[in-house]
C-alpha atoms as a PDB file:
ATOM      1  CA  UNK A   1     -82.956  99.448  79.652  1.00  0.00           C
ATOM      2  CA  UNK A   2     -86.698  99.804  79.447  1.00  0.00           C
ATOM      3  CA  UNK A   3     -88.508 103.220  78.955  1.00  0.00           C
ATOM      4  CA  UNK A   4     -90.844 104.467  80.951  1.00  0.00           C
ATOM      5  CA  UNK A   5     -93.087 107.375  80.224  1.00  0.00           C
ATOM      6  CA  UNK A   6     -95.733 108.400  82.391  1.00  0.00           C
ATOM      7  CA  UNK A   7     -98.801 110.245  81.514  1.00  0.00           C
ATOM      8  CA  UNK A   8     -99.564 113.918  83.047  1.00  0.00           C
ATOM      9  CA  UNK A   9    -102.148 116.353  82.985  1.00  0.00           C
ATOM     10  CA  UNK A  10    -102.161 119.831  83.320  1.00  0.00           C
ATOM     11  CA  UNK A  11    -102.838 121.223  87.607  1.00  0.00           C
ATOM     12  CA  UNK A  12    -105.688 123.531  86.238  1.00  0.00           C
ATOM     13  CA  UNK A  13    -107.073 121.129  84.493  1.00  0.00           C
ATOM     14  CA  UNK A  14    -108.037 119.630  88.339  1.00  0.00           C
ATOM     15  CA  UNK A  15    -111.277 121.172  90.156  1.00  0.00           C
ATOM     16  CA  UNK A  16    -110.695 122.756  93.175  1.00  0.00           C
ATOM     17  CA  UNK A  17    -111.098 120.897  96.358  1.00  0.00           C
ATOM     18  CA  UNK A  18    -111.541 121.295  99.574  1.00  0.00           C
ATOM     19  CA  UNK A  19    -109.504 121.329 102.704  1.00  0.00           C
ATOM     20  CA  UNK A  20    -111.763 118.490 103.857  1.00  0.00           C
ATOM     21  CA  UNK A  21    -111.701 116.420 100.597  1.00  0.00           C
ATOM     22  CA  UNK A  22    -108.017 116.599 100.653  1.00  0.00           C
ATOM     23  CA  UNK A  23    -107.869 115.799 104.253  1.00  0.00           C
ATOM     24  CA  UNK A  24    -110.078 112.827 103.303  1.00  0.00           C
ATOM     25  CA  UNK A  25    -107.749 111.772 100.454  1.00  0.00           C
ATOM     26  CA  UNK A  26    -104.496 111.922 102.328  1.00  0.00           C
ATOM     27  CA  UNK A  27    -105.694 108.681 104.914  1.00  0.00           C
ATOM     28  CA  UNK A  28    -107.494 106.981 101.968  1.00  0.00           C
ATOM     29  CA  UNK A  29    -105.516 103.400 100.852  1.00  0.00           C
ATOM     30  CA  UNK A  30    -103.907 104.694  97.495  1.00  0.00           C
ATOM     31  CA  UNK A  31    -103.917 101.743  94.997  1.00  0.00           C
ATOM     32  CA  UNK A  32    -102.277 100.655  91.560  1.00  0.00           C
ATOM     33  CA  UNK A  33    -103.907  99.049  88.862  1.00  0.00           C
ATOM     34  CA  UNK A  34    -101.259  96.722  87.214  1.00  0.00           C
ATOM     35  CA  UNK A  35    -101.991  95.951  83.238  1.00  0.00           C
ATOM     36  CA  UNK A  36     -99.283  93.491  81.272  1.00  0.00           C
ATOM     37  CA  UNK A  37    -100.539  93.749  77.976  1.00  0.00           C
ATOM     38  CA  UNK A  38     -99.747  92.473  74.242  1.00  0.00           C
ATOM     39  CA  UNK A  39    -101.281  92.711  71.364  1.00  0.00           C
ATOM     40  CA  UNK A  40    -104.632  94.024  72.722  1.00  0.00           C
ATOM     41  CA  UNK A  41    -105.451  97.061  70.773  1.00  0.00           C
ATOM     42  CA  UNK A  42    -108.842  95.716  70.177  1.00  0.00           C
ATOM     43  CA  UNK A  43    -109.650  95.758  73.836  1.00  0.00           C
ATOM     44  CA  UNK A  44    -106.883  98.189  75.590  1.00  0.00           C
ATOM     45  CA  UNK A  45    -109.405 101.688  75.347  1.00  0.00           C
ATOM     46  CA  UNK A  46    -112.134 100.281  77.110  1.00  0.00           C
ATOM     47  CA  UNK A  47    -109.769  99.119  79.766  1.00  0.00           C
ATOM     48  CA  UNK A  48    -108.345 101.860  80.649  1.00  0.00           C
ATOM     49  CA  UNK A  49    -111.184 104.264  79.770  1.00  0.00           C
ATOM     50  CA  UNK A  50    -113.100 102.019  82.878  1.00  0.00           C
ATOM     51  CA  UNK A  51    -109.979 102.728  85.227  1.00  0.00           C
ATOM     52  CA  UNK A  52    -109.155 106.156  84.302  1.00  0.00           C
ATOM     53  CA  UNK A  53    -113.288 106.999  84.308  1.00  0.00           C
ATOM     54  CA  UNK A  54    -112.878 105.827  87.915  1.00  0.00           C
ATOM     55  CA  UNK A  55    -110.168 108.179  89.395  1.00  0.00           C
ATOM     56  CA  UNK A  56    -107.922 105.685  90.252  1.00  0.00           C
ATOM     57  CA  UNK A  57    -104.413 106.782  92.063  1.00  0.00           C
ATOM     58  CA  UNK A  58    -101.912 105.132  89.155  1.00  0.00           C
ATOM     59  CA  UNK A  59    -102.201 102.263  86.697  1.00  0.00           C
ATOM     60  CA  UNK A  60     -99.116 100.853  85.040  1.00  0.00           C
ATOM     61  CA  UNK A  61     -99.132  98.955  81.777  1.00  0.00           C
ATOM     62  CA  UNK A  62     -96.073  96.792  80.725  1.00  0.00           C
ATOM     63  CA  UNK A  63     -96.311  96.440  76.818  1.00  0.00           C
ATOM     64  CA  UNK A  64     -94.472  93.325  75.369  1.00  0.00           C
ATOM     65  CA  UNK A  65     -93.522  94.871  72.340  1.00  0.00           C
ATOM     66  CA  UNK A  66     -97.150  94.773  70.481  1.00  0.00           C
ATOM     67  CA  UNK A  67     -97.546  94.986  66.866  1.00  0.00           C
ATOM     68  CA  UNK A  68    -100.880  95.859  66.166  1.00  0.00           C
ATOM     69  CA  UNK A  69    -100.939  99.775  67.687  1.00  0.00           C
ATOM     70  CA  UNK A  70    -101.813  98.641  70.993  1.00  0.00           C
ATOM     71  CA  UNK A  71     -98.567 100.966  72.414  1.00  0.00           C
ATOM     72  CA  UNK A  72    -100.126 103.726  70.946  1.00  0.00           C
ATOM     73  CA  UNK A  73    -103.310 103.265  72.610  1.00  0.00           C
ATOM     74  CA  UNK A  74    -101.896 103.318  75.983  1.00  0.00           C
ATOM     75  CA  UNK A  75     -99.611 106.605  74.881  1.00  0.00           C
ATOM     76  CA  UNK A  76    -103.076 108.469  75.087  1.00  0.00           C
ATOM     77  CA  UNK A  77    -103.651 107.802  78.401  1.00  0.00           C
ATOM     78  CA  UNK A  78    -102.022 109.232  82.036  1.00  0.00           C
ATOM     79  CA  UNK A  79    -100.936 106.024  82.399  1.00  0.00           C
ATOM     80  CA  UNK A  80     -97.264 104.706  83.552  1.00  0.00           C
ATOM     81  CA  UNK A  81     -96.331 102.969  80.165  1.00  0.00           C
ATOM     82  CA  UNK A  82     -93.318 100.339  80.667  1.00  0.00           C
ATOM     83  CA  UNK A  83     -91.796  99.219  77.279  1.00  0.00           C
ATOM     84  CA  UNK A  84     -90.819  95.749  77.453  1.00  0.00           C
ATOM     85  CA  UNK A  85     -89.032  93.529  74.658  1.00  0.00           C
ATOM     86  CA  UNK A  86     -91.995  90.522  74.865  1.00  0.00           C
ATOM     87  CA  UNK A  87     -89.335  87.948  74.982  1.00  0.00           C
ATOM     88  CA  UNK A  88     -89.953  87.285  78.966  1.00  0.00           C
ATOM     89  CA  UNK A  89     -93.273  85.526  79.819  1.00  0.00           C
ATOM     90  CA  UNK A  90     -96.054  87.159  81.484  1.00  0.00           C
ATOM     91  CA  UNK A  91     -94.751  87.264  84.999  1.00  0.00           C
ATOM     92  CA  UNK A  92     -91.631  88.615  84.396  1.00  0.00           C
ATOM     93  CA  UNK A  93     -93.790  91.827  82.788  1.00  0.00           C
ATOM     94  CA  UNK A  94     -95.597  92.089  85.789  1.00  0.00           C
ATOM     95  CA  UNK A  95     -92.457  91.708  87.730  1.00  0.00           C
ATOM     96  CA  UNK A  96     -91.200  94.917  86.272  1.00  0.00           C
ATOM     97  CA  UNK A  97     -94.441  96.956  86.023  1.00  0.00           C
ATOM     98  CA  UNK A  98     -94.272  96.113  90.104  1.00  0.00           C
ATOM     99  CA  UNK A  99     -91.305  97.674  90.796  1.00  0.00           C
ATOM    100  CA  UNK A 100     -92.539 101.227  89.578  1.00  0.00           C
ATOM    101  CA  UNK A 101     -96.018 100.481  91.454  1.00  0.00           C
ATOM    102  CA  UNK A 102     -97.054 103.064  94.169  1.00  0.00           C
ATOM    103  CA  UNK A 103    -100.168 101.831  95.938  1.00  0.00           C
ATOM    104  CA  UNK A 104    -100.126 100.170  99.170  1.00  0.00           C
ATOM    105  CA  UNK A 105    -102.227  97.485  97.293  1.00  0.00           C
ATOM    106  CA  UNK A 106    -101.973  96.264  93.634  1.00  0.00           C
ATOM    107  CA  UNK A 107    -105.063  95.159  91.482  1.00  0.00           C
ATOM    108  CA  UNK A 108    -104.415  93.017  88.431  1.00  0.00           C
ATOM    109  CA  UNK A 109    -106.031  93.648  85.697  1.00  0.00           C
ATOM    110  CA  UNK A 110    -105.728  91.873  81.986  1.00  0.00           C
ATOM    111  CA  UNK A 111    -105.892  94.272  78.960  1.00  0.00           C
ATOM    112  CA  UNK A 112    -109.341  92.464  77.932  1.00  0.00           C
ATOM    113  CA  UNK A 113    -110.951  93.057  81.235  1.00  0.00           C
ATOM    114  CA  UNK A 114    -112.380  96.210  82.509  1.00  0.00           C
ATOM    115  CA  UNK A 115    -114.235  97.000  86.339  1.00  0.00           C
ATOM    116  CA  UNK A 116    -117.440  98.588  86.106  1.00  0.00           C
ATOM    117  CA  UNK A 117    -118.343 102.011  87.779  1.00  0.00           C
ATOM    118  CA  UNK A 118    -118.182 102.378  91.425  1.00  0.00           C
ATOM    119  CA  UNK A 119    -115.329  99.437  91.699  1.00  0.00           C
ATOM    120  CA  UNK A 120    -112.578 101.423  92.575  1.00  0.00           C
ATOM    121  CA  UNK A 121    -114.588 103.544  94.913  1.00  0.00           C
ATOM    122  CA  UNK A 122    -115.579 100.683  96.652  1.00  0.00           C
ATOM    123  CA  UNK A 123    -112.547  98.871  97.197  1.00  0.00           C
ATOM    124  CA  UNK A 124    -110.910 102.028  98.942  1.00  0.00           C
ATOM    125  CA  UNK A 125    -113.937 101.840 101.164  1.00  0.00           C
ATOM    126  CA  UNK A 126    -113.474  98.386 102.256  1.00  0.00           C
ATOM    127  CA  UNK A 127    -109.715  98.139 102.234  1.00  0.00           C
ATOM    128  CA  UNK A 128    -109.146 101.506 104.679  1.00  0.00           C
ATOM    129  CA  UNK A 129    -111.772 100.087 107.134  1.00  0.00           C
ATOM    130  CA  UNK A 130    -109.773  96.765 107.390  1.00  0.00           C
ATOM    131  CA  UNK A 131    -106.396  95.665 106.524  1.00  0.00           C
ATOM    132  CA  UNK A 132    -106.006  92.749 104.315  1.00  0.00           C
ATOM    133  CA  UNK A 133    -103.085  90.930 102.814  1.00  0.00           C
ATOM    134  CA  UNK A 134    -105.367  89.500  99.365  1.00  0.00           C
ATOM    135  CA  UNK A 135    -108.703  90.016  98.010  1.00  0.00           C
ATOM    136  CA  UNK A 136    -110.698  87.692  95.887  1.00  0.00           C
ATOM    137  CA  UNK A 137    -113.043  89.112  93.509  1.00  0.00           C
ATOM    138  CA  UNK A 138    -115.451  87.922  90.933  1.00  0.00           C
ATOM    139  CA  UNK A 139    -115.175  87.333  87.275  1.00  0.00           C
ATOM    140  CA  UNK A 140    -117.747  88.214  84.670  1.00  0.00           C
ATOM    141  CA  UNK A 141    -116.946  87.231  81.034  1.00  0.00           C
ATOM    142  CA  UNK A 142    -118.578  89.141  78.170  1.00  0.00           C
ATOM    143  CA  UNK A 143    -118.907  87.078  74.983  1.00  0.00           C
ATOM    144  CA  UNK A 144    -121.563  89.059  72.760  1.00  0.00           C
ATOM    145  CA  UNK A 145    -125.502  87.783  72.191  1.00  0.00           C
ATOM    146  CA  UNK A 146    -124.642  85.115  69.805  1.00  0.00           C
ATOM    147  CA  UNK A 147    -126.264  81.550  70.079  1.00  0.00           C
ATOM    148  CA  UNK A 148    -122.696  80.454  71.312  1.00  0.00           C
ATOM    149  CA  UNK A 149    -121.676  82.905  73.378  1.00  0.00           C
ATOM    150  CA  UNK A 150    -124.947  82.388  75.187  1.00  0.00           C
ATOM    151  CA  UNK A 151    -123.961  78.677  75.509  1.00  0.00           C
ATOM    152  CA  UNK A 152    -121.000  79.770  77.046  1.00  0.00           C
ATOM    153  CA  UNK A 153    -121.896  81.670  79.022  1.00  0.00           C
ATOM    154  CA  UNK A 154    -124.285  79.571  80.672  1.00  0.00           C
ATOM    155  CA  UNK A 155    -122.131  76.545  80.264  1.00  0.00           C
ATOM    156  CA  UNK A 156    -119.749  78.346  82.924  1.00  0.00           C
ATOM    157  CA  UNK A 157    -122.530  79.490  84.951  1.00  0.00           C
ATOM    158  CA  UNK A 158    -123.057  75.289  85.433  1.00  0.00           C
ATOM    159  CA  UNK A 159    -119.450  74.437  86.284  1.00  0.00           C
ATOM    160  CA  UNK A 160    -118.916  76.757  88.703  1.00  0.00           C
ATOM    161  CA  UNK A 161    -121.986  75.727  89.938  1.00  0.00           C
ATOM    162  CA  UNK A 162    -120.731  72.384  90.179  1.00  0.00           C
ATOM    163  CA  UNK A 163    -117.383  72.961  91.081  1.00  0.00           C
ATOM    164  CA  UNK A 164    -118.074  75.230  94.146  1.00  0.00           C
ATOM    165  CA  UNK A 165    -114.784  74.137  96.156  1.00  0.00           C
ATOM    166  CA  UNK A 166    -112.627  74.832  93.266  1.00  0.00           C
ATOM    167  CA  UNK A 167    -109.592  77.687  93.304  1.00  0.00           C
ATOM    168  CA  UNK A 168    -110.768  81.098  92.907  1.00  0.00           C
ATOM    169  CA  UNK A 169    -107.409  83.697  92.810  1.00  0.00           C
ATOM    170  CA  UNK A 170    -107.267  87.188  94.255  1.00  0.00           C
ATOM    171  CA  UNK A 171    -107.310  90.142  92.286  1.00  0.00           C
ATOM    172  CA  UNK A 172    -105.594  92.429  94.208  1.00  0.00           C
ATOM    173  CA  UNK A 173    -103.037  92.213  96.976  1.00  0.00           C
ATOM    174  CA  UNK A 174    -100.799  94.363  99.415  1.00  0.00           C
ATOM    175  CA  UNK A 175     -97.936  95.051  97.586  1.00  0.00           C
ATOM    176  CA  UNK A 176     -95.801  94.455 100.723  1.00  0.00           C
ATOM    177  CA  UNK A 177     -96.531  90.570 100.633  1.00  0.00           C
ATOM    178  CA  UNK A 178     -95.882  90.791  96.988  1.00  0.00           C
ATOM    179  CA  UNK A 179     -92.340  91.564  97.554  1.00  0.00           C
ATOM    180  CA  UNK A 180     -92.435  89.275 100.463  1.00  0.00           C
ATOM    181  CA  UNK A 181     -92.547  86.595  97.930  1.00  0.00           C
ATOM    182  CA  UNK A 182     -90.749  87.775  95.143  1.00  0.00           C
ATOM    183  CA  UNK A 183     -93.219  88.269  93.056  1.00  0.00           C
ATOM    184  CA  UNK A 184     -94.285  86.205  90.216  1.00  0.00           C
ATOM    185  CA  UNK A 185     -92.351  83.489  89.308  1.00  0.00           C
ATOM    186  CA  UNK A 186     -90.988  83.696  86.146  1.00  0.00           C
ATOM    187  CA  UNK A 187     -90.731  80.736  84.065  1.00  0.00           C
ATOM    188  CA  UNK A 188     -93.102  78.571  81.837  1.00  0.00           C
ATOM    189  CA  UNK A 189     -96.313  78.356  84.050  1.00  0.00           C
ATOM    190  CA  UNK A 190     -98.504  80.120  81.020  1.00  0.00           C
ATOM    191  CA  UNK A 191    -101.819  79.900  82.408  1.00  0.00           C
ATOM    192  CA  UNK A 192    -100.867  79.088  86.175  1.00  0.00           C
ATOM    193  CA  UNK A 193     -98.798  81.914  86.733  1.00  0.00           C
ATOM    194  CA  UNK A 194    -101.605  83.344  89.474  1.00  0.00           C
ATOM    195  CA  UNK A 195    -101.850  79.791  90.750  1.00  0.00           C
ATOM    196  CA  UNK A 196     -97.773  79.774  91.706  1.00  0.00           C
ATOM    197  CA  UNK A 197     -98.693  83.040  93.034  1.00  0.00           C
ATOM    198  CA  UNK A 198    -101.175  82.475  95.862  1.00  0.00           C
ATOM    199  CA  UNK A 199     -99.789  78.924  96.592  1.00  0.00           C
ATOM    200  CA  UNK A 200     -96.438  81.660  98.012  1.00  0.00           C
ATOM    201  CA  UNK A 201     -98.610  83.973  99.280  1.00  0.00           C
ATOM    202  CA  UNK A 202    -100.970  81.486 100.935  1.00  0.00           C
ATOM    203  CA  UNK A 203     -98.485  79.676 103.071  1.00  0.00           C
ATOM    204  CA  UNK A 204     -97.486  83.710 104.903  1.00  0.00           C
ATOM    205  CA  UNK A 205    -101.224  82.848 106.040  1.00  0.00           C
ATOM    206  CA  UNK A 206    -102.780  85.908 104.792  1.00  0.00           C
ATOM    207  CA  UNK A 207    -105.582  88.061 105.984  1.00  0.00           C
ATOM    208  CA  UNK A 208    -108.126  87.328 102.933  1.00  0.00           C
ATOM    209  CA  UNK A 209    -111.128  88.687 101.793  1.00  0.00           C
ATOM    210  CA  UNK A 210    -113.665  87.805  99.776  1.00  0.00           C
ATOM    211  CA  UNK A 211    -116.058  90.279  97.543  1.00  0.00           C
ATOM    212  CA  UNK A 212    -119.112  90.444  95.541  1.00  0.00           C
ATOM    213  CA  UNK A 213    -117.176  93.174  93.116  1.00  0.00           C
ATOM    214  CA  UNK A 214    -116.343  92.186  89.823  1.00  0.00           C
ATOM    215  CA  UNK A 215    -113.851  92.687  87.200  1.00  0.00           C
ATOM    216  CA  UNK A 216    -115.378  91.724  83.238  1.00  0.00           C
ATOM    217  CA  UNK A 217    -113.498  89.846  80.606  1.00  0.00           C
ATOM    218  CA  UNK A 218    -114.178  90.402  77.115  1.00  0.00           C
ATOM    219  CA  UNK A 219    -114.134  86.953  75.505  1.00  0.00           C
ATOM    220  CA  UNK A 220    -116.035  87.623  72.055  1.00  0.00           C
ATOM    221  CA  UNK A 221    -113.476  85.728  70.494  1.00  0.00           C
ATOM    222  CA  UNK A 222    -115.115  83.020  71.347  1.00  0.00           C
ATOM    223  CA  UNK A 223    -114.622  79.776  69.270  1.00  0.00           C
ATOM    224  CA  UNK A 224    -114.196  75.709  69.341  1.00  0.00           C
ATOM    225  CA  UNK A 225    -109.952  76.602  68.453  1.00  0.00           C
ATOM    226  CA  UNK A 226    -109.314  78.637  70.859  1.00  0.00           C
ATOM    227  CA  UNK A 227    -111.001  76.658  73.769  1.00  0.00           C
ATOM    228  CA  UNK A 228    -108.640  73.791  72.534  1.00  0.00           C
ATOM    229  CA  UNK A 229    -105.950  75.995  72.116  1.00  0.00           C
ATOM    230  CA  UNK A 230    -106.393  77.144  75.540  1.00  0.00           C
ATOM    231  CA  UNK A 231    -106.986  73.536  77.036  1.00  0.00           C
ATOM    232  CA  UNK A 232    -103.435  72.778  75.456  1.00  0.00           C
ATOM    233  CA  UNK A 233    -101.686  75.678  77.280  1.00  0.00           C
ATOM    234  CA  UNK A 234    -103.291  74.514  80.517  1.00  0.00           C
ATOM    235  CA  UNK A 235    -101.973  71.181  80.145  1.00  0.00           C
ATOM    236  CA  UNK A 236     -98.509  72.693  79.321  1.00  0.00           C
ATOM    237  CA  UNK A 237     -98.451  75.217  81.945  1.00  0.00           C
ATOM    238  CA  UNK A 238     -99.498  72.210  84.381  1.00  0.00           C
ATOM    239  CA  UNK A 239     -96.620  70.579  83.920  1.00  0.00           C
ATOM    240  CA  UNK A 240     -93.980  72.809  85.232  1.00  0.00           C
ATOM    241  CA  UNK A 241     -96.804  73.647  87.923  1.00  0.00           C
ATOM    242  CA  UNK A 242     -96.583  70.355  89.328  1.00  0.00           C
ATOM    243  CA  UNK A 243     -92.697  70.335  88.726  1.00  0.00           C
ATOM    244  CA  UNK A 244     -92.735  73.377  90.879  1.00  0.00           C
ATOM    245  CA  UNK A 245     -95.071  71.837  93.871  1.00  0.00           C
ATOM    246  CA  UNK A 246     -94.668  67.764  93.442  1.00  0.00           C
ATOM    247  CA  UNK A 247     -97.763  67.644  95.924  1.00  0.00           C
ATOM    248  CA  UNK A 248    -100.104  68.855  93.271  1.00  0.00           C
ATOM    249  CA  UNK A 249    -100.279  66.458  91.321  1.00  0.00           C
ATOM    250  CA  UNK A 250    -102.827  64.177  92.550  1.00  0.00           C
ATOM    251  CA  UNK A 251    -105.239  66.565  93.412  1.00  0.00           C
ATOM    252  CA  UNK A 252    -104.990  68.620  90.274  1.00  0.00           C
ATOM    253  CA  UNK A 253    -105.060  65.221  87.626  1.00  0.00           C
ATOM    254  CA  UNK A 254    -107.724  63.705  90.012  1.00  0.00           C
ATOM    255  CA  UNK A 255    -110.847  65.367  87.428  1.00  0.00           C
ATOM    256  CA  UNK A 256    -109.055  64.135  84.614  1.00  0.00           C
ATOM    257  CA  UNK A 257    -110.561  60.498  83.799  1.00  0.00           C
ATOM    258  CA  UNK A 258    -113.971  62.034  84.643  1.00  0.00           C
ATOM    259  CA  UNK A 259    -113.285  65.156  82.277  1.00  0.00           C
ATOM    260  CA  UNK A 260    -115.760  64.565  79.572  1.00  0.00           C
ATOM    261  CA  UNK A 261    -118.186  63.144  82.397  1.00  0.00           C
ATOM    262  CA  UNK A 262    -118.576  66.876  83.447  1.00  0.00           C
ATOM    263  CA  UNK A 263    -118.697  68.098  79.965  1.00  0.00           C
ATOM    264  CA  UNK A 264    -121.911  65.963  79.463  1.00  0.00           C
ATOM    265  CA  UNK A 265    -123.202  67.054  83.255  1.00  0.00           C
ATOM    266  CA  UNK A 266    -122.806  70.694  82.400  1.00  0.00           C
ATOM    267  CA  UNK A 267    -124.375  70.729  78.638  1.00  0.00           C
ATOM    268  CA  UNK A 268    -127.521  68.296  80.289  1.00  0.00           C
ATOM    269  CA  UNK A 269    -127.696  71.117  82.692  1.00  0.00           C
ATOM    270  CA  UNK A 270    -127.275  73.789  80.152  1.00  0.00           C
ATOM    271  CA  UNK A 271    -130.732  72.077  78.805  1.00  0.00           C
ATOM    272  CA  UNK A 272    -132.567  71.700  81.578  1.00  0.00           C
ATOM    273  CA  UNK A 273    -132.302  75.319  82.437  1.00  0.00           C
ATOM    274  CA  UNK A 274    -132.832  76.549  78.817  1.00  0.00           C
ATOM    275  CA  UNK A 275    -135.096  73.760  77.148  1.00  0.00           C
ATOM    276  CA  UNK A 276    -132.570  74.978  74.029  1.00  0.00           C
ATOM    277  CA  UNK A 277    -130.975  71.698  71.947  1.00  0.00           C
ATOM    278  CA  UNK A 278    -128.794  74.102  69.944  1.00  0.00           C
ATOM    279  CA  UNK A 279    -127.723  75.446  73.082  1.00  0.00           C
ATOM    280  CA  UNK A 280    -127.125  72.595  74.741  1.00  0.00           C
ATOM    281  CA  UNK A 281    -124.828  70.915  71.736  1.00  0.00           C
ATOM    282  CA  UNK A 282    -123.046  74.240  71.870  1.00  0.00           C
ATOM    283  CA  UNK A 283    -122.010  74.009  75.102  1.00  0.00           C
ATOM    284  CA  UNK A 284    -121.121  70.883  75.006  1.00  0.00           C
ATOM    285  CA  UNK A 285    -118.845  71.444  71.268  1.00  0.00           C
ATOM    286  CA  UNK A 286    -117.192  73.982  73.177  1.00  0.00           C
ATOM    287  CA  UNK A 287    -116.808  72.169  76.528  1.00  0.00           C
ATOM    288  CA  UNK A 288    -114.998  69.083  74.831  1.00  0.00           C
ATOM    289  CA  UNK A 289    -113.178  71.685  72.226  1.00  0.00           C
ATOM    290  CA  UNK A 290    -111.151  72.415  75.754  1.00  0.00           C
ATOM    291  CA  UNK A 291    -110.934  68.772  77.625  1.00  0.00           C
ATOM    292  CA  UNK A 292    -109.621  67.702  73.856  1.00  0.00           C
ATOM    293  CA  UNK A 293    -106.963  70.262  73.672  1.00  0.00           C
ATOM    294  CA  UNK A 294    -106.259  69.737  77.496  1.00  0.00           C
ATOM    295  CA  UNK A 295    -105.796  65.969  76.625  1.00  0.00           C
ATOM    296  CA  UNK A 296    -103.582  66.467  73.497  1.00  0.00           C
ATOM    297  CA  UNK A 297    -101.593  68.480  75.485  1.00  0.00           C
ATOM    298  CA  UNK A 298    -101.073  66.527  78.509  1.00  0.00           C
ATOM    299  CA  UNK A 299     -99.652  63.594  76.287  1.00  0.00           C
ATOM    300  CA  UNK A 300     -97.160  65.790  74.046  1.00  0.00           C
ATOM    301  CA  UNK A 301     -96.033  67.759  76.518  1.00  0.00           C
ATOM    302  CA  UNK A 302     -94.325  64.226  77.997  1.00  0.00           C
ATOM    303  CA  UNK A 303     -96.859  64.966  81.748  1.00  0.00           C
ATOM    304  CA  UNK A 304     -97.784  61.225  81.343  1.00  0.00           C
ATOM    305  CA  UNK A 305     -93.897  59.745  81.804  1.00  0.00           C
ATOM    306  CA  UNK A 306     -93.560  62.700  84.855  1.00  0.00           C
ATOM    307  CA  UNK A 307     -96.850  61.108  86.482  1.00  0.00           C
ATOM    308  CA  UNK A 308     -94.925  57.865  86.115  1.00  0.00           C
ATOM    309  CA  UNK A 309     -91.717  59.484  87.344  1.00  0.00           C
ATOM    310  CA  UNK A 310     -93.408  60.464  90.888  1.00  0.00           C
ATOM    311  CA  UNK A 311     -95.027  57.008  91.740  1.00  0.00           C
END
């Protein structure tokens, strides 16, 4: 059975407050902030010191069994601290931390992001004056002041640029709809899990919202491996995506002959708008680092004799 332990503090510790501000409080949307963690000591303080600096009603962190003190981190927080074993995937985490969430809505949050001050504050705002079923938020990654990161950084800035039709995910949702659906599903989706997600959600036709608010990602780990690291994992995680929804298929592999087209788009780009060579060939190393790994593992993963499977 997992343990739970939930962090307290002491009543006269709390300012006083008035009748009105408790008035106030009791019709306000109460939310949860929903954290599955592993391994993230380096970034877990900042995370929750953003949430916890913001007065949120109750954030939950499911720990898969970390190694490298990141439990201990979240033990010094108020936080609702879920021990899991780490042998289920990432949905299956969230899956539990769900069932001992509160809020009327649930915000996802990774263990390397963080929101920046006002965010929660806002978000009541907005969701008490309407009632939605999913909200879409933006996504600012942080990768340092290096010569790379700054390619990066930009590099993205240029796809999403070009790509302005493509799949943006909500952040938060009501956590009656959640249920609706059954949650995440479990399984090996990897990087698609959120995908799987909405593609449930969206067919209850939700009411959905769309906000300028963002939630940062530290990504100062930054490097050529791990972009083709990740590109294998998407290709992987594709693969029982399209399993999942057959109907997929076509519209997800259609960008993948014209892959490395884009790579070269986006680092030309890159140039144009910094007159930087360096930058440029940085952006592009890293760019192809991911369509590489994405290709490698499309082909070992077996995707190519599924493709031929479903013609």
């Amino acid at each position: 059975m997992d343990k739970v332990s939930i962090g307290t503090r002491l009543i006269d510790e709390q300012p006083f407050r008035s009748s009105a501000i408790l008035l106030s409080e009791e019709f306000s949307v109460r939310i949860s902030y929903l954290i599955a963690v592993r391994n993230k000591a380096r970034t877990m303080r900042r995370c929750l010191e953003s949430l916890l600096g913001e007065g949120v009603d109750q954030v939950v962190v499911v720990d898969g069994n970390s190694t490298d003190g990141t439990s201990g981190i979240i033990d010094a927080f108020p936080v609702v601290h879920i021990y899991d074993d780490g042998k289920g995937d990432i949905s299956a985490a969230r899956n539990k931390g769900l069932k001992v969430c509160t809020g009327e809505y649930i915000v996802i949050i990774d263990g390397d992001q963080w929101v920046p001050k006002g965010f929660n504050a806002e978000l009541k705002k907005i969701l008490k004056i309407g009632k939605y079923d999913a909200v879409f938020c933006q996504e600012f990654f942080w990768v340092g002041s290096s010569d790379r990161a700054e390619a990066y950084r930009i590099a993205r800035t240029e796809a999403e640029n070009l790509k302005s039709g493509s799949i943006y995910l909500p952040r938060a949702y009501r956590r009656s709809i959640l249920f609706d659906v059954g949650g995440w599903g479990e399984g090996p989706l990897c990087q698609l899990e959120d995908h799987d997600l909405w593609n449930r959600v969206s067919k209850l036709k939700p009411r959905v919202l769309r906000l300028r608010l963002t939630i940062c990602s530290d990504a100062t780990d930054l490097s050529g491996l791990r972009e083709f690291r990740r590109g294998r994992v998407n290709a992987f995680s594709l693969l029982y995506y399209v399993k999942r929804y057959p109907s997929e298929w076509r519209r997800l592999l259609r960008i993948a002959p014209v892959g490395w087209v884009l790579d070269l788009i986006i680092a030309l780009r890159v140039f144009l708008r910094t007159r930087n060579p360096k930058i440029a060939v940085l952006a592009l190393a890293l760019r192809m680092a991911g369509s590489i790994g994405w290709l490698v593992g499309l082909f070992s993963s077996g995707i190519s004799k599924e493709m031929a499977r479903q013609k």
